[in-house]
C-alpha atoms as a PDB file:
ATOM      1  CA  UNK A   1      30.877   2.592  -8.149  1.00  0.00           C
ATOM      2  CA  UNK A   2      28.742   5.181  -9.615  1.00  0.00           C
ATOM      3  CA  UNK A   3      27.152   6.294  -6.586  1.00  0.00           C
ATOM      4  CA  UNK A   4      26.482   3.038  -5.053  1.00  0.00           C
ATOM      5  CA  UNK A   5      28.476   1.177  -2.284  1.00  0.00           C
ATOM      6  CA  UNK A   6      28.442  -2.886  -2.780  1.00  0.00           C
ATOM      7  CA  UNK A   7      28.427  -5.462  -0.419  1.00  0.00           C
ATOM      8  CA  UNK A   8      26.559  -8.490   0.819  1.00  0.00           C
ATOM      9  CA  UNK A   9      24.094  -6.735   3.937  1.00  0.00           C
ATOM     10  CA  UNK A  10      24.909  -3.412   2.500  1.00  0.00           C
ATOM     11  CA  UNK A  11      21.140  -2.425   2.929  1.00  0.00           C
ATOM     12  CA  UNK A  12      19.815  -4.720   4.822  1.00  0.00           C
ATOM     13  CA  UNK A  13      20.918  -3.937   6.990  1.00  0.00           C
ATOM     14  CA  UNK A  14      25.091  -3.164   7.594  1.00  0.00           C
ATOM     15  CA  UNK A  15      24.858   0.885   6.220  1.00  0.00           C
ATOM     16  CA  UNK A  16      21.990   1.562   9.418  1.00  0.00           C
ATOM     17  CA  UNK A  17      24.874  -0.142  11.773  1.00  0.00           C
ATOM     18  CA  UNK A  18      27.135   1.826  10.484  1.00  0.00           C
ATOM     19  CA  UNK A  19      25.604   5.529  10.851  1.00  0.00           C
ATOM     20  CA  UNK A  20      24.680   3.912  14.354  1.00  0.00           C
ATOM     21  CA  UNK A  21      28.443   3.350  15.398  1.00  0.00           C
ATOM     22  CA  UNK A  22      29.347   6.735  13.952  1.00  0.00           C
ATOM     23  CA  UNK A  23      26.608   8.148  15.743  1.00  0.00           C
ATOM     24  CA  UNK A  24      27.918   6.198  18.975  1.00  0.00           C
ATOM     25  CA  UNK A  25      31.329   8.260  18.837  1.00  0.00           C
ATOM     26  CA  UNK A  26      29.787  11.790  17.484  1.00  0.00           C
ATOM     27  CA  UNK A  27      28.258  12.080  20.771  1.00  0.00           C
ATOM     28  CA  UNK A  28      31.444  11.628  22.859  1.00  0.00           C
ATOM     29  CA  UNK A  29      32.141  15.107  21.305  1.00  0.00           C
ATOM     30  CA  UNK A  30      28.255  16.533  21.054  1.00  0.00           C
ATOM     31  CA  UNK A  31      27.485  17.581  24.590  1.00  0.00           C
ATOM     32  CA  UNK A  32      24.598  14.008  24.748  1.00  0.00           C
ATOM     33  CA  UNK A  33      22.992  14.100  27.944  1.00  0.00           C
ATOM     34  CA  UNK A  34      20.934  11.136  27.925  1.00  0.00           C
ATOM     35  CA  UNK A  35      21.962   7.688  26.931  1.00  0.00           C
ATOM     36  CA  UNK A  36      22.264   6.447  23.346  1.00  0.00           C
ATOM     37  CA  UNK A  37      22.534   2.548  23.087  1.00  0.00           C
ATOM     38  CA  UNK A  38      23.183   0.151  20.342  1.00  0.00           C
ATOM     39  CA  UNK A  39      21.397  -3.170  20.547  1.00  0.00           C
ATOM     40  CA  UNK A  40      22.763  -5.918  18.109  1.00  0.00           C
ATOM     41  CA  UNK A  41      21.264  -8.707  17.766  1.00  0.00           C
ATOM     42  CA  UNK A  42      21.981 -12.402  16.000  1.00  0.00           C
ATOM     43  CA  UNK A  43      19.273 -14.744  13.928  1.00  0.00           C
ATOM     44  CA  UNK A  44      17.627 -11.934  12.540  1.00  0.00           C
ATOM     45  CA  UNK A  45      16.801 -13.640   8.935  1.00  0.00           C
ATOM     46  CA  UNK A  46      14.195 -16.115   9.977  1.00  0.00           C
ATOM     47  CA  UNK A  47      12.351 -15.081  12.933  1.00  0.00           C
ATOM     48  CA  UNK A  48      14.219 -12.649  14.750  1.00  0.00           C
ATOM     49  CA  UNK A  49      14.612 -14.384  17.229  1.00  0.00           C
ATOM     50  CA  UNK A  50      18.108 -13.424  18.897  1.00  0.00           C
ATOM     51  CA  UNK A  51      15.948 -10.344  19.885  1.00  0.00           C
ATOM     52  CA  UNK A  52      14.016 -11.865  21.779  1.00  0.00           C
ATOM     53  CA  UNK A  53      17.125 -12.974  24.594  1.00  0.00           C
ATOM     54  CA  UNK A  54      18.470  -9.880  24.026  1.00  0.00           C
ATOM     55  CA  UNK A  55      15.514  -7.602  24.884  1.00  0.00           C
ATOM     56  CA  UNK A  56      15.079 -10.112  27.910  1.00  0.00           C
ATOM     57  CA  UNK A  57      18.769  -9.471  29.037  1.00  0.00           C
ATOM     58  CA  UNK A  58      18.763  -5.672  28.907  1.00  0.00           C
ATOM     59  CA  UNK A  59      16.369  -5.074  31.079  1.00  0.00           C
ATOM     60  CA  UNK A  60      17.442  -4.613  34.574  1.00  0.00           C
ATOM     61  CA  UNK A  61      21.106  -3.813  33.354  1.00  0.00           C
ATOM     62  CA  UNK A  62      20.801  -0.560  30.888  1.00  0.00           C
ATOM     63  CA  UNK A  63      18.920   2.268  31.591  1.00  0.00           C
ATOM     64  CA  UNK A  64      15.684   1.740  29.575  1.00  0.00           C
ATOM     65  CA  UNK A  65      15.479   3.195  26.550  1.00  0.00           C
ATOM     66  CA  UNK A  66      12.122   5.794  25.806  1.00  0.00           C
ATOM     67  CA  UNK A  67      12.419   5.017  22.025  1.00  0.00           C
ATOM     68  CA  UNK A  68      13.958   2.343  20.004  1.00  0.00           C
ATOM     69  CA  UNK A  69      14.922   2.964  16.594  1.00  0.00           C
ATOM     70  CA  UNK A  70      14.853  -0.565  14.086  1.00  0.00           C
ATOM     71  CA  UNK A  71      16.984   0.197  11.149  1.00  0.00           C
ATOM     72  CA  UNK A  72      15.692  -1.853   8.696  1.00  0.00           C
ATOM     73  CA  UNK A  73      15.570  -0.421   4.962  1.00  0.00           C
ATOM     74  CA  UNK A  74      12.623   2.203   4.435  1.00  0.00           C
ATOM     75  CA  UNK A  75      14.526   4.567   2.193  1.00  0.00           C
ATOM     76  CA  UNK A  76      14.484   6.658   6.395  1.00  0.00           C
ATOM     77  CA  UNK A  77      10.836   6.970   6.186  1.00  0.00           C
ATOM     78  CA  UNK A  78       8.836   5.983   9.296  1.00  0.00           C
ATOM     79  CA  UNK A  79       7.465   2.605   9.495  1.00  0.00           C
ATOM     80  CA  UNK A  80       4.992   2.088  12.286  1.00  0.00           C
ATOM     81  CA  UNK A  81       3.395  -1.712  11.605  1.00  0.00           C
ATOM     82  CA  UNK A  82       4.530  -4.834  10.025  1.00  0.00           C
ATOM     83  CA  UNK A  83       2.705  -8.649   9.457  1.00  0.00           C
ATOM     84  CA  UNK A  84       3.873 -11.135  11.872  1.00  0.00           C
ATOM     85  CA  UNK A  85       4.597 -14.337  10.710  1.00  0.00           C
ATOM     86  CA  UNK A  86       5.034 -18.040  11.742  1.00  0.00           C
ATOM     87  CA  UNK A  87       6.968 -20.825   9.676  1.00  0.00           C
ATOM     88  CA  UNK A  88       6.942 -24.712   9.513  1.00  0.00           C
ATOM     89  CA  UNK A  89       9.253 -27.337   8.544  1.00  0.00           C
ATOM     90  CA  UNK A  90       7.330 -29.933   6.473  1.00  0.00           C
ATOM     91  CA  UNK A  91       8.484 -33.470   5.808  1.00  0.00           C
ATOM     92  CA  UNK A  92       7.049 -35.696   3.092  1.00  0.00           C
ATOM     93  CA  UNK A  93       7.608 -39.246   4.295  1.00  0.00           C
ATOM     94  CA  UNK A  94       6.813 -41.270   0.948  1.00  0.00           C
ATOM     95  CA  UNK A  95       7.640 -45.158   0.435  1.00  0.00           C
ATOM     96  CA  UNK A  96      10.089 -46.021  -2.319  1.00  0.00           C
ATOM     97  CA  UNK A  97       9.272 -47.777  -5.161  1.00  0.00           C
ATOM     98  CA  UNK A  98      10.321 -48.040  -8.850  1.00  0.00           C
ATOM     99  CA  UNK A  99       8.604 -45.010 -10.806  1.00  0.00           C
ATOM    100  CA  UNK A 100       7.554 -47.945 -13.577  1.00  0.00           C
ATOM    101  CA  UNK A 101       5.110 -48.930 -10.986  1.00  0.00           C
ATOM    102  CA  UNK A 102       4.895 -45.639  -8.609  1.00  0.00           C
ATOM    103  CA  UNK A 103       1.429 -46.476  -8.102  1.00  0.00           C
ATOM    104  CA  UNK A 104       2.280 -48.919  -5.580  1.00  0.00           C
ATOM    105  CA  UNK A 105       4.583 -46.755  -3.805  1.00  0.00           C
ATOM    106  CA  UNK A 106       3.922 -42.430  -2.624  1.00  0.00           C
ATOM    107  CA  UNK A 107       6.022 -40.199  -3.631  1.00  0.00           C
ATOM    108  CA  UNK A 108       7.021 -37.830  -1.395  1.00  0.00           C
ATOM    109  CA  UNK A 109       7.703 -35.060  -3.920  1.00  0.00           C
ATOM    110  CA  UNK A 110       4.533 -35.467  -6.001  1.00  0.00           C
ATOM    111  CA  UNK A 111       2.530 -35.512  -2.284  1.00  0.00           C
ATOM    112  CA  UNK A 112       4.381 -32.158  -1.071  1.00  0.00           C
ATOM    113  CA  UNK A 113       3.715 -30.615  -4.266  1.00  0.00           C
ATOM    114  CA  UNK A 114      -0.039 -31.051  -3.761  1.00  0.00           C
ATOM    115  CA  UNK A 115       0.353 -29.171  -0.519  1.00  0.00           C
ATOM    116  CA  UNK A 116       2.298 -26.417  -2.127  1.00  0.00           C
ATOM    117  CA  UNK A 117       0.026 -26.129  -4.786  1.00  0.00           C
ATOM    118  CA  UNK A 118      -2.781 -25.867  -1.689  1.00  0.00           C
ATOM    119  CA  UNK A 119      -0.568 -22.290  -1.253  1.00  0.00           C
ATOM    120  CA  UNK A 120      -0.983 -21.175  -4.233  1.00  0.00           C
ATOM    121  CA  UNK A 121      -4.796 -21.360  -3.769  1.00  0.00           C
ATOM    122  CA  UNK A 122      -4.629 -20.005  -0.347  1.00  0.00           C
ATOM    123  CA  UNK A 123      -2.584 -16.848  -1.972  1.00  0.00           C
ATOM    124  CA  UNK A 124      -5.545 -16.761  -4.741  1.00  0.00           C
ATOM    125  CA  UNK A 125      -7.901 -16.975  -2.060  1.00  0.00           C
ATOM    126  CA  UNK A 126      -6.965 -14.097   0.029  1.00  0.00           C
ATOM    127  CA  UNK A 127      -5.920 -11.940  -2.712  1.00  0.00           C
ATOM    128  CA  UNK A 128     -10.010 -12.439  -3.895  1.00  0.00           C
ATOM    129  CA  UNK A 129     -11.345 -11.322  -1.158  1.00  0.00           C
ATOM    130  CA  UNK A 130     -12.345  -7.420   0.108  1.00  0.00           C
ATOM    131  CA  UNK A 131      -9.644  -6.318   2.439  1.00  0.00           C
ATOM    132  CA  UNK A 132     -10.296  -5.568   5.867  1.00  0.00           C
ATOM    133  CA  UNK A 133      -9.493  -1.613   7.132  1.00  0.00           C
ATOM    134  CA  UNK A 134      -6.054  -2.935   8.610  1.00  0.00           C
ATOM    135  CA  UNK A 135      -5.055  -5.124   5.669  1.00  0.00           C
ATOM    136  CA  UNK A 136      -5.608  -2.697   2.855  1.00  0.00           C
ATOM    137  CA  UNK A 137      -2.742  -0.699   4.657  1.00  0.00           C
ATOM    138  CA  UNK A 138      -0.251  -3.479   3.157  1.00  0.00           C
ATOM    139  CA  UNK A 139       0.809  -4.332   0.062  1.00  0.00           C
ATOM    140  CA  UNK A 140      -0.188  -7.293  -0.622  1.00  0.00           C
ATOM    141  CA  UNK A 141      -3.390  -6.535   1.251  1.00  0.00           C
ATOM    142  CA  UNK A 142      -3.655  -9.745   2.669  1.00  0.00           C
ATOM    143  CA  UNK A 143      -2.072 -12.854   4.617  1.00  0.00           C
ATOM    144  CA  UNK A 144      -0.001 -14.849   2.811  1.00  0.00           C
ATOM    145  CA  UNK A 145       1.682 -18.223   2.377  1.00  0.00           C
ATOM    146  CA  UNK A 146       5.073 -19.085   1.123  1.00  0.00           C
ATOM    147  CA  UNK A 147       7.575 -22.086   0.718  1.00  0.00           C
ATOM    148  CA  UNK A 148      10.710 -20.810  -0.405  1.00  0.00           C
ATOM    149  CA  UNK A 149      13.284 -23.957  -0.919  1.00  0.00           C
ATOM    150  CA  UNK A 150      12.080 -27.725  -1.402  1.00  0.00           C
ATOM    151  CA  UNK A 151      14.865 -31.090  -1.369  1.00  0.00           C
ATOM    152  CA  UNK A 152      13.969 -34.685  -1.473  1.00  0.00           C
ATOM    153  CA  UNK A 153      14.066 -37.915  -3.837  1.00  0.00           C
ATOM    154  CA  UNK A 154      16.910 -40.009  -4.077  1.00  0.00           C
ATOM    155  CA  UNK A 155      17.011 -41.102  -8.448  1.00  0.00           C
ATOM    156  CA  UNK A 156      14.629 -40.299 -11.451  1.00  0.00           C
ATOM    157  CA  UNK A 157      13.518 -43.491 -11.767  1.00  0.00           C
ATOM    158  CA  UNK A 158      12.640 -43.621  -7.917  1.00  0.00           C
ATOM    159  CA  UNK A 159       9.582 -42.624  -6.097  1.00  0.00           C
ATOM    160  CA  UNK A 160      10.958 -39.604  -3.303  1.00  0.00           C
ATOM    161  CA  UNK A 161      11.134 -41.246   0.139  1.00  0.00           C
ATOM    162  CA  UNK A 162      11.198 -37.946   1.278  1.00  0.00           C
ATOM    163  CA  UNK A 163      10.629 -34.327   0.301  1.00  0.00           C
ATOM    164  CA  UNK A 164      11.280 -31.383   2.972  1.00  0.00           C
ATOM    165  CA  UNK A 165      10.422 -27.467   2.959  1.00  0.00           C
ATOM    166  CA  UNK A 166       9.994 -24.775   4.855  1.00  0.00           C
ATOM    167  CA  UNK A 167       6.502 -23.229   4.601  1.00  0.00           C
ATOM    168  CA  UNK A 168       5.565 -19.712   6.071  1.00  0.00           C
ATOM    169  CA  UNK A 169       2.842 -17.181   6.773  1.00  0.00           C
ATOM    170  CA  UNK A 170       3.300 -13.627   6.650  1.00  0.00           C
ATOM    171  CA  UNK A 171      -0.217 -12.529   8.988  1.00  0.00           C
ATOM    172  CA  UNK A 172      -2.213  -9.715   8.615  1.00  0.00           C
ATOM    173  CA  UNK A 173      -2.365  -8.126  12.269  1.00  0.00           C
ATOM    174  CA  UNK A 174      -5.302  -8.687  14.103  1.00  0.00           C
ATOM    175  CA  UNK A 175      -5.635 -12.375  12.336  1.00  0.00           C
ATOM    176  CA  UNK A 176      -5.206 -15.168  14.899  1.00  0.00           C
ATOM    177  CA  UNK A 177      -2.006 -17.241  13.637  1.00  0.00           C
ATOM    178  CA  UNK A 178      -3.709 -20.202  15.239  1.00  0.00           C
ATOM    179  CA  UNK A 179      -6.619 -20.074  12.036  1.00  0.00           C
ATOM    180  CA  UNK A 180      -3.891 -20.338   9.525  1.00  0.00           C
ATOM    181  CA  UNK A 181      -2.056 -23.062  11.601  1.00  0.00           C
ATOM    182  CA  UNK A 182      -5.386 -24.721  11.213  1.00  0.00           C
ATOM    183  CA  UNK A 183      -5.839 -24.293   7.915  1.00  0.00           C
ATOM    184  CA  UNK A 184      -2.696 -25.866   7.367  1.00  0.00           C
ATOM    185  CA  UNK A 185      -3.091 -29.285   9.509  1.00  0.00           C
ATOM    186  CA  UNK A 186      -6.387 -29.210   8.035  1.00  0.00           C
ATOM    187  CA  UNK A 187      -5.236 -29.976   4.514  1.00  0.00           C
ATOM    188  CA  UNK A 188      -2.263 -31.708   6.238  1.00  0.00           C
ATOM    189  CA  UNK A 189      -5.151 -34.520   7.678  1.00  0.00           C
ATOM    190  CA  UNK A 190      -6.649 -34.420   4.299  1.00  0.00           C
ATOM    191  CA  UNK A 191      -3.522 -35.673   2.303  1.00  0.00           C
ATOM    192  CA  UNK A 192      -2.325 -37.735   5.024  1.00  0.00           C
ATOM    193  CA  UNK A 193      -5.632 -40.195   4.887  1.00  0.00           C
ATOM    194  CA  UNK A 194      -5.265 -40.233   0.825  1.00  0.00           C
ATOM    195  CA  UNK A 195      -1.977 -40.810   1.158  1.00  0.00           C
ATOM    196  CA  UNK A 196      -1.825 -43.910   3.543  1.00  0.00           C
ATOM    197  CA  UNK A 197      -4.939 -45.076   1.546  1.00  0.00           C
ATOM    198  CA  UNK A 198      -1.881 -46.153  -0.808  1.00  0.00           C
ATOM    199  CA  UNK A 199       0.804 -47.146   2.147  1.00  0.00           C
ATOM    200  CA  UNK A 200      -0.459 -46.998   5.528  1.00  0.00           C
ATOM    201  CA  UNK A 201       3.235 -45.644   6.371  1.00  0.00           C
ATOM    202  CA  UNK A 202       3.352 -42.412   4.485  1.00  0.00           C
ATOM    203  CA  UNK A 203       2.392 -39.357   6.219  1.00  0.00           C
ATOM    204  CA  UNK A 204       3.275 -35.658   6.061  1.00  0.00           C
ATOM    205  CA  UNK A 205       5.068 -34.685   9.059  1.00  0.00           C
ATOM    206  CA  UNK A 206       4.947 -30.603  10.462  1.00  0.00           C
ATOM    207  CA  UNK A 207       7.302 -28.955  13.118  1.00  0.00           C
ATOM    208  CA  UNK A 208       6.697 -25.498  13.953  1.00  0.00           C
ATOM    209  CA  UNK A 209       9.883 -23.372  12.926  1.00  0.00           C
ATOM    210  CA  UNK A 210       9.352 -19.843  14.244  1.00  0.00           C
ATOM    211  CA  UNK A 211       6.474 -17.345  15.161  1.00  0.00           C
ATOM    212  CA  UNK A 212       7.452 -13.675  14.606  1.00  0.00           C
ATOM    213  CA  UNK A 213       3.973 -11.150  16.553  1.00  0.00           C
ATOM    214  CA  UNK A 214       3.264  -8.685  14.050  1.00  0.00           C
ATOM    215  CA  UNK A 215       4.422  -4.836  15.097  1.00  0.00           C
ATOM    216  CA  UNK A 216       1.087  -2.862  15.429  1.00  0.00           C
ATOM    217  CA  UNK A 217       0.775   0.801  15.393  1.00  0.00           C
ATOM    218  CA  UNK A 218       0.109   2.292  18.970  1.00  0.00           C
ATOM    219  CA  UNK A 219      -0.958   5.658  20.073  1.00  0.00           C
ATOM    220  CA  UNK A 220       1.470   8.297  22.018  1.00  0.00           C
ATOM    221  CA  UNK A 221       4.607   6.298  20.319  1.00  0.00           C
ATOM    222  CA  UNK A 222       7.817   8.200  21.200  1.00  0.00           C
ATOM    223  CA  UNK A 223       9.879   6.477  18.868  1.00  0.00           C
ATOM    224  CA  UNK A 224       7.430   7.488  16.208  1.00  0.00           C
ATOM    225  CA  UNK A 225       7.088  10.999  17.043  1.00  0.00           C
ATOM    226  CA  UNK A 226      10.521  11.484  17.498  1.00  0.00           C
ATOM    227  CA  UNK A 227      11.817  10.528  14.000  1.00  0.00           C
ATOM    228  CA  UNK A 228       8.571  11.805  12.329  1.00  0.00           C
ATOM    229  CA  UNK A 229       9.867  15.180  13.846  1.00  0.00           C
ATOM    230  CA  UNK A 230      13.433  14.607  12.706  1.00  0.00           C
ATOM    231  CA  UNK A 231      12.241  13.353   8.988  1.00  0.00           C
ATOM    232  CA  UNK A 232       9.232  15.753   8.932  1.00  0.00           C
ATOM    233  CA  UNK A 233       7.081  12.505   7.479  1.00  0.00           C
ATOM    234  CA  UNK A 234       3.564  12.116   8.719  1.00  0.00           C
ATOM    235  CA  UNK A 235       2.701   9.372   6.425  1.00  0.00           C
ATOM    236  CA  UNK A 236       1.369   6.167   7.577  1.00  0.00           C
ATOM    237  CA  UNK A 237       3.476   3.751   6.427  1.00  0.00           C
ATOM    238  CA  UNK A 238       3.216  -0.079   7.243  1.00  0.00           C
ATOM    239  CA  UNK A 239       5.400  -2.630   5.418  1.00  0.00           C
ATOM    240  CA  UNK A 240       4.668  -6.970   4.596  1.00  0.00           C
ATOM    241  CA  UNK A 241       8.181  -7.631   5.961  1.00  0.00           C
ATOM    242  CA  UNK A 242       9.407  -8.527   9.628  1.00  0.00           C
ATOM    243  CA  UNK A 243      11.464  -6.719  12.131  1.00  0.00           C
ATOM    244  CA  UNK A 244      12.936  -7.100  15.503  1.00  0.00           C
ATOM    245  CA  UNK A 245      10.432  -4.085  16.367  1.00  0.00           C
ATOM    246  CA  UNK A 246       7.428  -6.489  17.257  1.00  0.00           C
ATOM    247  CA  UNK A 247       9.573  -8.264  19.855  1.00  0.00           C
ATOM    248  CA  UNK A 248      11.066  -5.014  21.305  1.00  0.00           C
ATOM    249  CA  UNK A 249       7.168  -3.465  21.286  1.00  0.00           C
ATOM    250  CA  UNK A 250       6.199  -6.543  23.333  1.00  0.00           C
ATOM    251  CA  UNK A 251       9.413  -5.851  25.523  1.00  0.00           C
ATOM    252  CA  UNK A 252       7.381  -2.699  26.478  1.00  0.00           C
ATOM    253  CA  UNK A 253       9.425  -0.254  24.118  1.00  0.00           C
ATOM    254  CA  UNK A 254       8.419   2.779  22.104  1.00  0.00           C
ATOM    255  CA  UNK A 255       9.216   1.276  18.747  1.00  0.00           C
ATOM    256  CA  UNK A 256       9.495   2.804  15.080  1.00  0.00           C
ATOM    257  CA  UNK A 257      11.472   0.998  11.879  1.00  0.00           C
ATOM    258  CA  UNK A 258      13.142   3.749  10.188  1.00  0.00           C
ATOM    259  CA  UNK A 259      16.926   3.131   8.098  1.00  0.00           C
ATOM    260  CA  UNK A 260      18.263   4.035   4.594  1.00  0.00           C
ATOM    261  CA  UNK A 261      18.365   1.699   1.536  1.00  0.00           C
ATOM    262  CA  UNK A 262      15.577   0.119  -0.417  1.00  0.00           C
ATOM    263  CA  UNK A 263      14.358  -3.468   0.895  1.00  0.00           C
ATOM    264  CA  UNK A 264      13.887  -4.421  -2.542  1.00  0.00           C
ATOM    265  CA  UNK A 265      17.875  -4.504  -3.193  1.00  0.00           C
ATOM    266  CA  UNK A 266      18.084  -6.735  -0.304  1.00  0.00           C
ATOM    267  CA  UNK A 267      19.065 -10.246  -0.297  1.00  0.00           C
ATOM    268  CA  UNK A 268      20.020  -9.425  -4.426  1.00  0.00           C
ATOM    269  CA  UNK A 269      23.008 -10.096  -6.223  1.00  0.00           C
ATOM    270  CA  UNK A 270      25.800  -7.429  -6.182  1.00  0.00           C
ATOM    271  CA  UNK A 271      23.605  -5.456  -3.025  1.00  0.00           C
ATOM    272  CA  UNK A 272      24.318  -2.159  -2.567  1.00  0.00           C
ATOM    273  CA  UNK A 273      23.362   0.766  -0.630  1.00  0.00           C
ATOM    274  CA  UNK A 274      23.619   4.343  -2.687  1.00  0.00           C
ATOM    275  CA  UNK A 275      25.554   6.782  -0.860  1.00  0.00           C
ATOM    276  CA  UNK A 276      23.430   9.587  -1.091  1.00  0.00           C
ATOM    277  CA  UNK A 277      21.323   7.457   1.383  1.00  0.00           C
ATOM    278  CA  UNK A 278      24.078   6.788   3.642  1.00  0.00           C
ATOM    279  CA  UNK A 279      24.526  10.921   3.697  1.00  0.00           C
ATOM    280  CA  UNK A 280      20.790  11.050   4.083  1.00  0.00           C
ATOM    281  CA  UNK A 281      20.873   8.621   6.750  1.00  0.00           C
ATOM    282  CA  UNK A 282      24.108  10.823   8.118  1.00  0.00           C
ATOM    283  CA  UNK A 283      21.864  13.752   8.413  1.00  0.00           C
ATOM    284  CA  UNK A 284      19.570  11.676  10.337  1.00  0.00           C
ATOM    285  CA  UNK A 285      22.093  11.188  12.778  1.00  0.00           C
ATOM    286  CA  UNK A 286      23.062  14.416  13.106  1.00  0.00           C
ATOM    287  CA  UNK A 287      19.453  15.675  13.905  1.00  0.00           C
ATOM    288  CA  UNK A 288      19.336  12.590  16.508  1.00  0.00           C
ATOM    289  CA  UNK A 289      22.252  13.587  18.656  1.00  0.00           C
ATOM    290  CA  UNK A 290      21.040  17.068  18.382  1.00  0.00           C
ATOM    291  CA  UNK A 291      17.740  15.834  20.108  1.00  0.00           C
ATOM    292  CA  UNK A 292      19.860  14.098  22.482  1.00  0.00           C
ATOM    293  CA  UNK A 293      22.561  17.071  23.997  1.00  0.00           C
END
């Protein structure tokens, strides 16, 4: 519908898998002399980490690859660095009591909301402060923190036994994850000893969910070069989002991100990807198997 092609995934990241399958049967009639695999992968959404089994069980069985091409969403304009990122599940344990008298009792909402709130001045923080040569490439131009769903409480009139959310840092490269993890248990100790000040068996409880390495630019990419030739863009480009391209770069690949579509229509109601960029991303193709016959 005018122009645009609908779907759940469309652009993030279904339309790059597509032009890669079509792409996979073009070159049974293009002459390819040298190997063109597809890699697909599972639990990309939250930490990539299906990538990280399957870049451990290719090697040894498929010829290895000299560039690897990440089709996330950059509108096909080189990407050649990401943040990483690392997650944590958080659980408020709070003691019940009735709200009339919650001051005898800890709620576990009104306890993880002070640790959310401790976000938002983290966020404040870092967006304060001069950025460093590497962060300014980013927009935002620095780390930040992020807690994206939050449950708990059983009744209104009932102080939450428990309140649970994810919270997650998208890292600057070159920042050691381990500071921020410190920061965070930091303030963690901090609200646990006010907390059990009240009840001695409230405490805020954190499980590490996922650490995605950040994809840094390297020198004499072939990846990069390659589709830099085929797009003719020489822009740096470096993006706050995660790929599978760190964990294939630590794999020992030649990585680039490079796919059609826009990543801000991703994950949005009625997603869609237009189809001039599926014919741009067509082209792409085109120019790829002409690289490879």
């Amino acid at each position: 519908r005018d122009g645009r092609l609908y779907g759940r995934g469309a652009t993030d990241m279904k339309a790059f898998d597509a032009l890669a399958i079509w792409a996979l049967v073009e070159a049974r009639h293009r002459g390819v002399t040298r190997p063109l695999q597809l890699a697909f992968s599972y639990d990309e959404e939250i930490g990539c980490e299906g990538a990280i089994d399957l870049v451990a069980a290719m090697q040894g069985v498929v010829p290895k690859a000299s560039a690897v091409i990440v089709g996330e969403p950059t509108m096909l304009k080189p990407v050649t660095g990401h943040k990483g990122g690392i997650s944590f599940d958080v659980h408020v344990h709070g003691v019940e009591v009735h709200s009339s008298i919650l001051e005898t009792g800890v709620s576990a909402i009104m306890w993880g909301a002070k640790l959310i709130d401790w976000c938002n001045d983290v966020n404040a923080e870092n967006a304060a402060a001069a950025p460093g040569p590497v962060a300014a490439l980013f927009t935002p131009p620095y780390t930040n923190v992020h807690v994206g769903q939050i449950r708990g409480g059983t009744a209104q009139n009932i102080t939450a036994k428990d309140c649970c959310f994810p919270l997650g840092f998208r890292v600057v490269p070159g920042e050691d994850p381990d500071y921020w993890r410190g920061r965070l248990m930091d303030k963690v100790a901090e609200l646990n000893a006010q907390m059990q000040a009240v009840r001695p068996e409230a405490w805020i409880e954190v499980k590490a969910a996922f650490h995605l390495p950040p994809f840094a630019p390297t020198e004499d990419n072939r990846a990069e070069e390659m589709v830099r030739q085929i797009t003719g863009d020489n822009a740096k480009r470096h993006v706050s989002y995660g790929t599978e391209a760190s964990h294939f770069q630590n794999g020992g690949y030649d990585v680039v991100v490079c796919g059609p579509g826009d990543i801000g229509i991703a994950h949005q109601p009625d997603e869609y990807i237009e189809v001039s960029q599926l014919e741009a991303g067509q082209a792409f193709m085109e120019k790829l198997l002409e690289r490879l016959a």
